[in-house]
C-alpha atoms as a PDB file:
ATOM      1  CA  UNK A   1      67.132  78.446 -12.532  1.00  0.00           C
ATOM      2  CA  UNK A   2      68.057  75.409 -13.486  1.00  0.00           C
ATOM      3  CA  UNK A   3      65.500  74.759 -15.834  1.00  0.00           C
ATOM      4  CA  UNK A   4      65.405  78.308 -17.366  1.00  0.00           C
ATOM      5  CA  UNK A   5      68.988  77.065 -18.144  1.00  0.00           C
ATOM      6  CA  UNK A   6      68.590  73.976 -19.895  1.00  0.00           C
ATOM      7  CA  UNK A   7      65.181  75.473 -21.667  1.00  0.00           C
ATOM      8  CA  UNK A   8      67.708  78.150 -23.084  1.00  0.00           C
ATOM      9  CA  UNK A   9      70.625  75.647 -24.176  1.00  0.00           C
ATOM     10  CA  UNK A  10      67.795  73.629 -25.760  1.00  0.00           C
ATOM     11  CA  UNK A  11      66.157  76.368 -27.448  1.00  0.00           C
ATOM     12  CA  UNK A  12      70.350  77.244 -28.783  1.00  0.00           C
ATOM     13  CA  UNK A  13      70.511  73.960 -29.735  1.00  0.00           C
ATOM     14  CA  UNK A  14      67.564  73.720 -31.809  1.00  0.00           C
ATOM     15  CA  UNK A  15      65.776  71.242 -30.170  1.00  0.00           C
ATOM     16  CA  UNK A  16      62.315  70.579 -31.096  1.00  0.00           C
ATOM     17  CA  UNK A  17      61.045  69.431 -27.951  1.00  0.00           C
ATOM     18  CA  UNK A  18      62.030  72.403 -26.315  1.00  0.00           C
ATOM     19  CA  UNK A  19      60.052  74.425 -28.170  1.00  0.00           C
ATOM     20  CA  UNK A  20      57.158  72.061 -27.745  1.00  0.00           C
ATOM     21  CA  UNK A  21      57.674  72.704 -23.983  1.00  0.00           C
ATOM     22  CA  UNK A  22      57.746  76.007 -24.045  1.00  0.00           C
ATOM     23  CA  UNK A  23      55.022  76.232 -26.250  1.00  0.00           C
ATOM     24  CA  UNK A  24      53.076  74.171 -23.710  1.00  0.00           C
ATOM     25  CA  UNK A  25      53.952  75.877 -20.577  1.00  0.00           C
ATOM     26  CA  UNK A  26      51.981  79.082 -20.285  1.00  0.00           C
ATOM     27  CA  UNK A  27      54.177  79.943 -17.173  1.00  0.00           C
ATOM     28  CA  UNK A  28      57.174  80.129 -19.201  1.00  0.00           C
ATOM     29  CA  UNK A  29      56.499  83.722 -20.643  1.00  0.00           C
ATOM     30  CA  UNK A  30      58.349  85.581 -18.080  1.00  0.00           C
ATOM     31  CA  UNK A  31      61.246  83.142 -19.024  1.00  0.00           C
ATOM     32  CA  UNK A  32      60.238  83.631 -22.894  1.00  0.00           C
ATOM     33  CA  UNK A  33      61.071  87.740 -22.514  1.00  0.00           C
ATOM     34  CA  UNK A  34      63.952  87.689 -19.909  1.00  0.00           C
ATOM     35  CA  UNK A  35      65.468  85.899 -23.272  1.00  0.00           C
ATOM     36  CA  UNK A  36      64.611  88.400 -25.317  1.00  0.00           C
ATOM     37  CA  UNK A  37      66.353  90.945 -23.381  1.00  0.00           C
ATOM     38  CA  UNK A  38      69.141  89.270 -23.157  1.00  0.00           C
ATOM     39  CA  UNK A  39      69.940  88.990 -26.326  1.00  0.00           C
ATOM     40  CA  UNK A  40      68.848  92.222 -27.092  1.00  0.00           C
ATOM     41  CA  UNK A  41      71.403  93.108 -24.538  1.00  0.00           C
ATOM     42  CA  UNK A  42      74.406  90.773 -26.089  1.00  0.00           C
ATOM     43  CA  UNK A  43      73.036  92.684 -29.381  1.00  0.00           C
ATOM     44  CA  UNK A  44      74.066  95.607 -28.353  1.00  0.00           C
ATOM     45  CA  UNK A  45      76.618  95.032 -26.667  1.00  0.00           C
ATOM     46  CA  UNK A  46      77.779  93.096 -29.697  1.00  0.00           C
ATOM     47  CA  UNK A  47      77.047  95.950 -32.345  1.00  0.00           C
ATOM     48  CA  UNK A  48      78.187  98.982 -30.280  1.00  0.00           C
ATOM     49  CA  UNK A  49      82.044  97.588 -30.760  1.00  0.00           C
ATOM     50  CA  UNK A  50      82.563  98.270 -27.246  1.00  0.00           C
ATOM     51  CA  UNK A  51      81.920  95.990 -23.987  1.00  0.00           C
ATOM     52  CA  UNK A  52      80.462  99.148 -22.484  1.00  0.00           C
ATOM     53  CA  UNK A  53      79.102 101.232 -24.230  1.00  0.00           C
ATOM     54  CA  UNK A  54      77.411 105.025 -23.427  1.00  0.00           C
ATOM     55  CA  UNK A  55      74.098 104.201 -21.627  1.00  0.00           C
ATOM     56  CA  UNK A  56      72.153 105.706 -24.099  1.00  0.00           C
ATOM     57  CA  UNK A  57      73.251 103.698 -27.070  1.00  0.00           C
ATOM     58  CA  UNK A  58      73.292 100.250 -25.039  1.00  0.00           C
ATOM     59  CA  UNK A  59      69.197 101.474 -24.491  1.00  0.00           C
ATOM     60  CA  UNK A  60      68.883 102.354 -27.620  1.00  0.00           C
ATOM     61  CA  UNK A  61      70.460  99.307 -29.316  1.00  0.00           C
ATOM     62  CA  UNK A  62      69.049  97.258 -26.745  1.00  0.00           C
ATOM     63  CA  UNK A  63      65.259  98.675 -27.654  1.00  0.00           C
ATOM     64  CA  UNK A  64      65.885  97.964 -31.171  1.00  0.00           C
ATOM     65  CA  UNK A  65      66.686  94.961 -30.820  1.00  0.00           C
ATOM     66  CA  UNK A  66      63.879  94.160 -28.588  1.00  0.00           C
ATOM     67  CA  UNK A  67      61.483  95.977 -31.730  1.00  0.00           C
ATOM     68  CA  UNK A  68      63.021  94.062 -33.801  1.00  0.00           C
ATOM     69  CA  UNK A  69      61.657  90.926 -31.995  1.00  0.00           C
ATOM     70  CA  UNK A  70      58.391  92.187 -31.275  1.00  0.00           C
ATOM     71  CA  UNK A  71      57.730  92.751 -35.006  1.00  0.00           C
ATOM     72  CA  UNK A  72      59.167  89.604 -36.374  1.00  0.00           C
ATOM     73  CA  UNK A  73      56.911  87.960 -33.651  1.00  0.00           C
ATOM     74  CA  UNK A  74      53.534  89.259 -34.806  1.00  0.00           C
ATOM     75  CA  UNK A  75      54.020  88.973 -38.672  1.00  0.00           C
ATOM     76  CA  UNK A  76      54.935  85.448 -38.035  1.00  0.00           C
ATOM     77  CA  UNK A  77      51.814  85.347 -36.089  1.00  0.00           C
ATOM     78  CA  UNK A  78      49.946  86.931 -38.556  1.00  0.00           C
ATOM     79  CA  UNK A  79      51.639  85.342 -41.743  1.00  0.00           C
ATOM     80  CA  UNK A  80      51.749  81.663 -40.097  1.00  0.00           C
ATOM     81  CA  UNK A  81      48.222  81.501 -38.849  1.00  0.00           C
ATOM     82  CA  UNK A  82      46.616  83.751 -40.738  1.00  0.00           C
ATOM     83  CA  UNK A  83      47.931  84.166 -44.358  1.00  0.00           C
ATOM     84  CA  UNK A  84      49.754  80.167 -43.850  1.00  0.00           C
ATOM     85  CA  UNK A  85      48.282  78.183 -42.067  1.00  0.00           C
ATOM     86  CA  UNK A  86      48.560  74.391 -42.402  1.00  0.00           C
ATOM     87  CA  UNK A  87      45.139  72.326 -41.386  1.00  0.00           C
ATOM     88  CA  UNK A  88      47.069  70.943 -37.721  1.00  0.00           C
ATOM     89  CA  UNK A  89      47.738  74.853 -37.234  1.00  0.00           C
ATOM     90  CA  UNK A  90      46.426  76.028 -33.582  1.00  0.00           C
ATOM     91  CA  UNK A  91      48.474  78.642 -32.191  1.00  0.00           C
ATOM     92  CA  UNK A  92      47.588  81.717 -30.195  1.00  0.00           C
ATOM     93  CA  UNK A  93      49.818  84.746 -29.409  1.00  0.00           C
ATOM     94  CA  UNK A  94      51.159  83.156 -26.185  1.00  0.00           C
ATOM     95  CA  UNK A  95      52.652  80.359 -27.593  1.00  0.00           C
ATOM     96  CA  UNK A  96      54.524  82.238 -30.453  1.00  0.00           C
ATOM     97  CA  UNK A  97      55.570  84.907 -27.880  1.00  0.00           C
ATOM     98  CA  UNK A  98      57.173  81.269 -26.006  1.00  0.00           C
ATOM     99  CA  UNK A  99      58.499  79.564 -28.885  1.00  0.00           C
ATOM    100  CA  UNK A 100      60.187  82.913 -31.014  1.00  0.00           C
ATOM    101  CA  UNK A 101      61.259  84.263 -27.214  1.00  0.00           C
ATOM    102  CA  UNK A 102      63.629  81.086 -26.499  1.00  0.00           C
ATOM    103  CA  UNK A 103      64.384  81.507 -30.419  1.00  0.00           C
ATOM    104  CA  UNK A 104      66.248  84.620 -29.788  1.00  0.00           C
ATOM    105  CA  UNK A 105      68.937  82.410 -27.571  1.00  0.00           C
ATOM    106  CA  UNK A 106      71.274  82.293 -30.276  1.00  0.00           C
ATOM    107  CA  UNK A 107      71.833  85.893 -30.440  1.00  0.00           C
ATOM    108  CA  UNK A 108      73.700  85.974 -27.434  1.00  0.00           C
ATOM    109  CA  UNK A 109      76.598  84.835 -29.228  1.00  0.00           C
ATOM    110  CA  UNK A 110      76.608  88.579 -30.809  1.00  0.00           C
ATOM    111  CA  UNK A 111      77.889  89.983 -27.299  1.00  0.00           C
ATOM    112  CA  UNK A 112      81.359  88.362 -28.961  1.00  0.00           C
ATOM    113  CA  UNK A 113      80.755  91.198 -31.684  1.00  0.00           C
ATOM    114  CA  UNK A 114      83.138  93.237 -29.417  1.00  0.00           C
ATOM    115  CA  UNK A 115      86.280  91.213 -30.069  1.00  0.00           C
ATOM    116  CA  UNK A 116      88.735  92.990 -32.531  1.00  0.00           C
ATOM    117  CA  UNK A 117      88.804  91.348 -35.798  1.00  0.00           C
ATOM    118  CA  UNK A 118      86.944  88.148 -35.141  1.00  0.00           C
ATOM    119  CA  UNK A 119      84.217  90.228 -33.587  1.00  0.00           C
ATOM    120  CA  UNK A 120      81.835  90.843 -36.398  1.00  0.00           C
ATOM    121  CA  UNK A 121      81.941  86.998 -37.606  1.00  0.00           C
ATOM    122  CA  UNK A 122      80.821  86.344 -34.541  1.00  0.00           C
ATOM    123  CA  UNK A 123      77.838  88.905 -34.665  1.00  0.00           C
ATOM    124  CA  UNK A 124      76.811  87.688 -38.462  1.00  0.00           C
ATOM    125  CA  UNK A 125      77.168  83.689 -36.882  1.00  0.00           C
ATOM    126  CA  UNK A 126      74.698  84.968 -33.774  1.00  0.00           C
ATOM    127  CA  UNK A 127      72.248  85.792 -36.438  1.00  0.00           C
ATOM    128  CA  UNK A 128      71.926  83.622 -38.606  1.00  0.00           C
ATOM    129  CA  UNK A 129      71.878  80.943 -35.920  1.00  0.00           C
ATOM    130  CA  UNK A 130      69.052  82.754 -34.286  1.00  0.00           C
ATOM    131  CA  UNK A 131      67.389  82.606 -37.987  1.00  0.00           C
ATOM    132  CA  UNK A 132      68.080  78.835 -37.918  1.00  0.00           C
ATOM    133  CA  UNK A 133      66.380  78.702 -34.101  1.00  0.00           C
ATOM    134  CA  UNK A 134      63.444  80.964 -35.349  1.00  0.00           C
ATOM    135  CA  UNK A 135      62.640  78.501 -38.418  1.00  0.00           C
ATOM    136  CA  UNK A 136      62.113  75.816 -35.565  1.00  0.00           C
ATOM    137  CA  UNK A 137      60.214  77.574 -32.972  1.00  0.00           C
ATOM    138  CA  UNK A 138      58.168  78.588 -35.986  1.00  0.00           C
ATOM    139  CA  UNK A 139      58.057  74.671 -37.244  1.00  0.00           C
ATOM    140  CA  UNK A 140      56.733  73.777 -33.943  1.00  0.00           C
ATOM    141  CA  UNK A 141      54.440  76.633 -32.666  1.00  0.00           C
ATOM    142  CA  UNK A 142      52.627  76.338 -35.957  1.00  0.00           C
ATOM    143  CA  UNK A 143      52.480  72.600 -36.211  1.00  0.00           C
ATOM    144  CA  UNK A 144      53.723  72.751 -39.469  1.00  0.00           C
ATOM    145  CA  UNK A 145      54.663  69.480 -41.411  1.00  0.00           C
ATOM    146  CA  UNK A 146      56.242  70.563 -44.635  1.00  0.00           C
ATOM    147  CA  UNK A 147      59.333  72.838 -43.833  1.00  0.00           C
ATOM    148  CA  UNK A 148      59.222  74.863 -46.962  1.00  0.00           C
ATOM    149  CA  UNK A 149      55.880  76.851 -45.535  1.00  0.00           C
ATOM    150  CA  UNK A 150      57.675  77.071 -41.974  1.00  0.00           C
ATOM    151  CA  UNK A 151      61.136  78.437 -43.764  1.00  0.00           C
ATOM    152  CA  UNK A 152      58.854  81.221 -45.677  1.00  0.00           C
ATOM    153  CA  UNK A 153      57.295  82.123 -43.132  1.00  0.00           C
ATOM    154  CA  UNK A 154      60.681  82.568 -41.305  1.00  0.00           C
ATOM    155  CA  UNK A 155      62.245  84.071 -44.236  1.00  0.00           C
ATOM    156  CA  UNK A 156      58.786  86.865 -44.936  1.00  0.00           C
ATOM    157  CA  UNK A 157      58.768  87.789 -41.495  1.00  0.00           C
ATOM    158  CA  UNK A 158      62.784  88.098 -40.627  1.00  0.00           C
ATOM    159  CA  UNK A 159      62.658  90.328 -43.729  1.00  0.00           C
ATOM    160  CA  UNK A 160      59.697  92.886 -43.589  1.00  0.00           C
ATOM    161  CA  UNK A 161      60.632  93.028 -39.658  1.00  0.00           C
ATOM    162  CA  UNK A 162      64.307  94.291 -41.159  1.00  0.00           C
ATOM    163  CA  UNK A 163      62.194  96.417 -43.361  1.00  0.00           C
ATOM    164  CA  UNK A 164      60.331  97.464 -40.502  1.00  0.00           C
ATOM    165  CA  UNK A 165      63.321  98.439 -38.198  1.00  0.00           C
ATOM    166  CA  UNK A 166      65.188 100.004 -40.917  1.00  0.00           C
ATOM    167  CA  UNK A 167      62.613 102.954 -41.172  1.00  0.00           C
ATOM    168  CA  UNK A 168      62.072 102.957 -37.556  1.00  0.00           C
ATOM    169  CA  UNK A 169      66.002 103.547 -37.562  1.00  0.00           C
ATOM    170  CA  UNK A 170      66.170 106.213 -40.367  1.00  0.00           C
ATOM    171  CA  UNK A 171      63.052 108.189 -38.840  1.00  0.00           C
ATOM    172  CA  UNK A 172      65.471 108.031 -35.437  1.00  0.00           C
ATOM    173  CA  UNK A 173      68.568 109.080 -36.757  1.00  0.00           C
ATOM    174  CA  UNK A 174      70.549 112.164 -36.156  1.00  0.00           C
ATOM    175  CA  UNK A 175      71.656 113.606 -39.083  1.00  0.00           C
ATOM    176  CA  UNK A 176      75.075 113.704 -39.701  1.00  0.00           C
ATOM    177  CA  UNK A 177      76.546 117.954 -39.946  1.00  0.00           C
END
């Protein structure tokens, strides 16, 4: 537990060599997606203005969220290695599934989403410091040496996936009577 732990807090705090490690460590995909649903979880938790919400929208939120992920994951995958690729770039699913897993750390900060007022900075600063995380799991998964191809890549992805879960979200909603 200990080592899920400091893997997470490294991932948070953007450190390279965590990513490398998890890259590295094929074991550490059951770690990868227990992140993944936990921030999905904080998410939320976070957006439903509530610390417990109905059961339905907590699943709901919390399977968006985890969509969300899923989709960001494979267009970087098929963006950074397929469409991007720099000549040092090896990477298979695996590895991304690792590196943008521990990349969603961050957005356990949005569970603070719930406090009155400061709650939605809070939510905004979850995201974009998950964006920030993202850009280096990317930089290292890939093996990419000039950042401006890693922060597209980022930048494409985050926004198609948002593109993505946006019409996933209208085709879901209820319309309002």
């Amino acid at each position: 537990m200990a080592a899920f732990l400091a893997r997470v807090a490294g991932a948070a705090l953007l450190d390279a060599q965590t990513y490398e490690e998890v890259e590295a460590d094929s074991t550490a995909t059951a770690q990868s997606v227990a992140v993944v649903v936990l921030s999905s979880v904080a998410s939320a938790i976070g957006i439903s203005g509530v610390l417990f919400p109905d059961a339905r929208l907590l699943i709901a939120y919390t399977a968006t969220a985890l969509a969300a992920w899923a989709i960001w994951s494979v267009l970087i995958y098929l963006l950074g290695v397929n469409l991007l690729p720099e000549p040092d770039t090896r990477a298979s699913v695996g590895e991304l599934v690792r590196t943008t897993g521990f990349a969603t750390a961050p957005g356990m900060l949005r569970a603070l989403g719930v406090i009155p007022v400061a709650g939605p900075a809070f939510f905004v600063m979850g995201s974009f410091w998950m964006l920030a995380a993202m850009f280096v799991a990317i930089r290292q998964a890939l093996d990419y040496r000039h950042i401006t191809r890693a922060l597209a890549v980022c930048v494409v992805g985050w926004l198609l996936s948002l593109v993505f879960v946006a019409i996933i979200g209208l085709a879901l909603a209820r319309p309002v009577s």
